[in-house]
C-alpha atoms as a PDB file:
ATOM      1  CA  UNK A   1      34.021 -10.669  19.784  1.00  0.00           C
ATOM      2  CA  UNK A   2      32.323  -8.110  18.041  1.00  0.00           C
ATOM      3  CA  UNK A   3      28.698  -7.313  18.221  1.00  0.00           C
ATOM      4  CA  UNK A   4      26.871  -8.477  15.413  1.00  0.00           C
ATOM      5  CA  UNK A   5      25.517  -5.039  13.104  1.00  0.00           C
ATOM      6  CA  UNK A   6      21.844  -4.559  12.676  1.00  0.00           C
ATOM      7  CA  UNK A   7      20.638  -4.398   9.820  1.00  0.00           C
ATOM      8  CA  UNK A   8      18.250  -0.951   9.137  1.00  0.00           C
ATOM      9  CA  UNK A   9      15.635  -0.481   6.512  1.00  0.00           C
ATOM     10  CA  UNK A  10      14.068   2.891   6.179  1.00  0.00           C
ATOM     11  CA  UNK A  11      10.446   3.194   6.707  1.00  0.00           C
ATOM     12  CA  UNK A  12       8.503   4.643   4.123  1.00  0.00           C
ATOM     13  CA  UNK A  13       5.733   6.292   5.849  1.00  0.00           C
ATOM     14  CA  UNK A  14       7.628   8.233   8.816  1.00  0.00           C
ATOM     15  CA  UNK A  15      11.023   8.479   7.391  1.00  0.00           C
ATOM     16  CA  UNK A  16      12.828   7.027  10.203  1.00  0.00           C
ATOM     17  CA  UNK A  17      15.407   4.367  10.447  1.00  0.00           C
ATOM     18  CA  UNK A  18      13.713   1.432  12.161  1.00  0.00           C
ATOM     19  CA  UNK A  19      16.085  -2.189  12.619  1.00  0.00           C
ATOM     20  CA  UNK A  20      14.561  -4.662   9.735  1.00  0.00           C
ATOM     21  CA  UNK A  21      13.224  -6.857  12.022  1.00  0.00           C
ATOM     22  CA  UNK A  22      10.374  -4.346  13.240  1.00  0.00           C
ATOM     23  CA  UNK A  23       8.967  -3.807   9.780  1.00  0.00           C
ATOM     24  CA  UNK A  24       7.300  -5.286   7.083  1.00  0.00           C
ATOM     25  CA  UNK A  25       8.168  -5.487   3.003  1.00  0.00           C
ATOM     26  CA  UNK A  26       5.713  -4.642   0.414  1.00  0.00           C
ATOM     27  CA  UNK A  27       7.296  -5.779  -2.768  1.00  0.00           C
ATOM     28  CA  UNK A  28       6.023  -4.895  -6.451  1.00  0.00           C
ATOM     29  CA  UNK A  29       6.635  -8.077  -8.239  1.00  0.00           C
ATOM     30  CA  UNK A  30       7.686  -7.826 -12.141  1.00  0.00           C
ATOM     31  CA  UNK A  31       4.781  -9.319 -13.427  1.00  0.00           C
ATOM     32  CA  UNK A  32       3.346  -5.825 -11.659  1.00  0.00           C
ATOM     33  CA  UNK A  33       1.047  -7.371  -9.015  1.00  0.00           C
ATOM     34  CA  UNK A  34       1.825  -5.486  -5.430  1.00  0.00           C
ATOM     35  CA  UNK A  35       2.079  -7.383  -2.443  1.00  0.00           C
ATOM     36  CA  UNK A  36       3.295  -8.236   1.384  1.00  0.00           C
ATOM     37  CA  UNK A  37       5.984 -10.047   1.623  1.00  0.00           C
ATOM     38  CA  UNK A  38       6.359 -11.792   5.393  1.00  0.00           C
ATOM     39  CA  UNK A  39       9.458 -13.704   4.068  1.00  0.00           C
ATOM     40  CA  UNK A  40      11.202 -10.630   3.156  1.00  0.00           C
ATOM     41  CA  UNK A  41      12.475 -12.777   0.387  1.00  0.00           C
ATOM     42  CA  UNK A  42       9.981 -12.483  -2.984  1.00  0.00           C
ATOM     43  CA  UNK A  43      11.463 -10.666  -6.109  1.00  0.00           C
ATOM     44  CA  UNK A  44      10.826  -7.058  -7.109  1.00  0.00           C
ATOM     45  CA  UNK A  45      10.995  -3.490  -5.547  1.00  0.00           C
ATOM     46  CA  UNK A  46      10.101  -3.462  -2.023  1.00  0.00           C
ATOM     47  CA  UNK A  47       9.710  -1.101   0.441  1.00  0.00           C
ATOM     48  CA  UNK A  48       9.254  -1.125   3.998  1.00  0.00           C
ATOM     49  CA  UNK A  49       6.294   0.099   6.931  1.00  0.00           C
ATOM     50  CA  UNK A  50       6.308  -0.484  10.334  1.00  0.00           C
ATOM     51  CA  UNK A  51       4.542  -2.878  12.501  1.00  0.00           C
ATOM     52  CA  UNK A  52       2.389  -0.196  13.930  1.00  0.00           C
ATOM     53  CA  UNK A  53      -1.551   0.367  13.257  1.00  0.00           C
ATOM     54  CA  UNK A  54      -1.254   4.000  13.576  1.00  0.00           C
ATOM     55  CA  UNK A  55       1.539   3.688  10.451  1.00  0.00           C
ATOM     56  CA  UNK A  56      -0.268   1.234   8.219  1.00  0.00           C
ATOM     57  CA  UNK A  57      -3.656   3.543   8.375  1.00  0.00           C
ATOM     58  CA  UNK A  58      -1.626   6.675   7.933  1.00  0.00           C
ATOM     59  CA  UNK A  59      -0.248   4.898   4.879  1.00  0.00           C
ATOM     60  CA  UNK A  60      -3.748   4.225   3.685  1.00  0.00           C
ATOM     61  CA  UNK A  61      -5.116   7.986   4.427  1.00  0.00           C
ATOM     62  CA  UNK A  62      -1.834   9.385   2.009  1.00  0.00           C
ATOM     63  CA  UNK A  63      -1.956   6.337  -0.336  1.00  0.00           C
ATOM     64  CA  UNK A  64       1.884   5.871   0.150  1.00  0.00           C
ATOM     65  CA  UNK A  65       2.045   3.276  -1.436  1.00  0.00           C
ATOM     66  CA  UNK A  66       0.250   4.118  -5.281  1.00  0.00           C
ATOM     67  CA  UNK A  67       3.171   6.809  -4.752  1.00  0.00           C
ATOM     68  CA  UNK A  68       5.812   4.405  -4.027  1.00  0.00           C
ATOM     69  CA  UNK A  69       4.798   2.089  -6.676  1.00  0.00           C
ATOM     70  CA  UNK A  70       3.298   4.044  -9.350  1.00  0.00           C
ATOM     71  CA  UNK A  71       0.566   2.339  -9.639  1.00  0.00           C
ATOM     72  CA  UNK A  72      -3.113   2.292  -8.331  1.00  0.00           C
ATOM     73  CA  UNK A  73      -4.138   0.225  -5.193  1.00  0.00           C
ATOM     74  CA  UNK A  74      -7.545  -0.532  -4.339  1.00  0.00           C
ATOM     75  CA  UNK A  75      -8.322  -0.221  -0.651  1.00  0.00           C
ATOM     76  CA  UNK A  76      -8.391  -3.628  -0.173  1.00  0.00           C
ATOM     77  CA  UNK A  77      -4.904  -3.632   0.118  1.00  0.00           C
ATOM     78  CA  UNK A  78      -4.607  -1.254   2.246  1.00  0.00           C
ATOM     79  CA  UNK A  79      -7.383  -2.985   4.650  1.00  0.00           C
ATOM     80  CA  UNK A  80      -5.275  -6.228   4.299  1.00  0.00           C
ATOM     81  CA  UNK A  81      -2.261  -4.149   5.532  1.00  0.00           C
ATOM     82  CA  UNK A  82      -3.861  -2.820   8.418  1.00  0.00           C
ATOM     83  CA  UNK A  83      -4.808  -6.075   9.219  1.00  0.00           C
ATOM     84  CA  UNK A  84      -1.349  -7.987   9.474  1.00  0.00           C
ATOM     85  CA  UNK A  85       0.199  -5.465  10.930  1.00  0.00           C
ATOM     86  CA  UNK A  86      -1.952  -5.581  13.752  1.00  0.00           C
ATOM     87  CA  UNK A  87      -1.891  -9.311  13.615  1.00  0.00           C
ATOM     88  CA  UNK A  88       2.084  -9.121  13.424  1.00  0.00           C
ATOM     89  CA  UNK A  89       2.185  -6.629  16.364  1.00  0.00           C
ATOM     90  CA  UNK A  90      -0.213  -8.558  19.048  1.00  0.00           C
ATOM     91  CA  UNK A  91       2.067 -11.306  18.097  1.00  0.00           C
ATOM     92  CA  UNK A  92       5.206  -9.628  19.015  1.00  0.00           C
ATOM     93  CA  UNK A  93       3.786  -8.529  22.178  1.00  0.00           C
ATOM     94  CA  UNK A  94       2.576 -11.904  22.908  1.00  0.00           C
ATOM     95  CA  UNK A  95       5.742 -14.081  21.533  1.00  0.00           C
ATOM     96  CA  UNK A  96       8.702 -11.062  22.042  1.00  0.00           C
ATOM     97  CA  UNK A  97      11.022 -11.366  19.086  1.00  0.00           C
ATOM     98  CA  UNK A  98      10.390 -14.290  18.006  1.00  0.00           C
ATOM     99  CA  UNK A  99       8.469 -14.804  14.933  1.00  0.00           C
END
């Protein structure tokens, strides 16, 4: 049997190929609203950060995402960010791999 491919997603902040499983989508809807996306199934561009702190606040300090998504984010966002992945991350050391 063959071993199943994983799929990779690339992540926007470092540049490095990361398995899809260890990040998390930020999606810009069309209705222009931008937001996380934990199903990794809501309509619109999306792009993808790790689940690392250290990631999410370097994505706040260069404003990667108002970049990515041409528009302007308050910091809010970027606070909520933070926040989940940290969340997601204690999880995952907690639970393993599953979600």
């Amino acid at each position: 049997m063959k071993p199943r491919k994983i799929p990779m997603r690339k992540d926007i902040v470092t540049g490095e190929m990361v398995p899809k499983k260890e990040l998390v989508r930020i999606v810009r809807t069309p209705e222009g609203n931008v937001e996380l996306d934990p199903t990794n199934r809501a309509n619109g561009r999306g792009a993808y950060i790790s689940l690392s702190v250290e990631v999410a606040e370097m994505a706040k300090k260069k404003r990667t995402f108002d970049r990515v998504f041409e528009t302007k984010l308050d910091d809010n966002f970027y606070d909520e960010l933070i926040a989940y992945v940290d969340h997601q991350a204690a999880r995952k050391g907690l639970f393993g791999d599953a979600k």
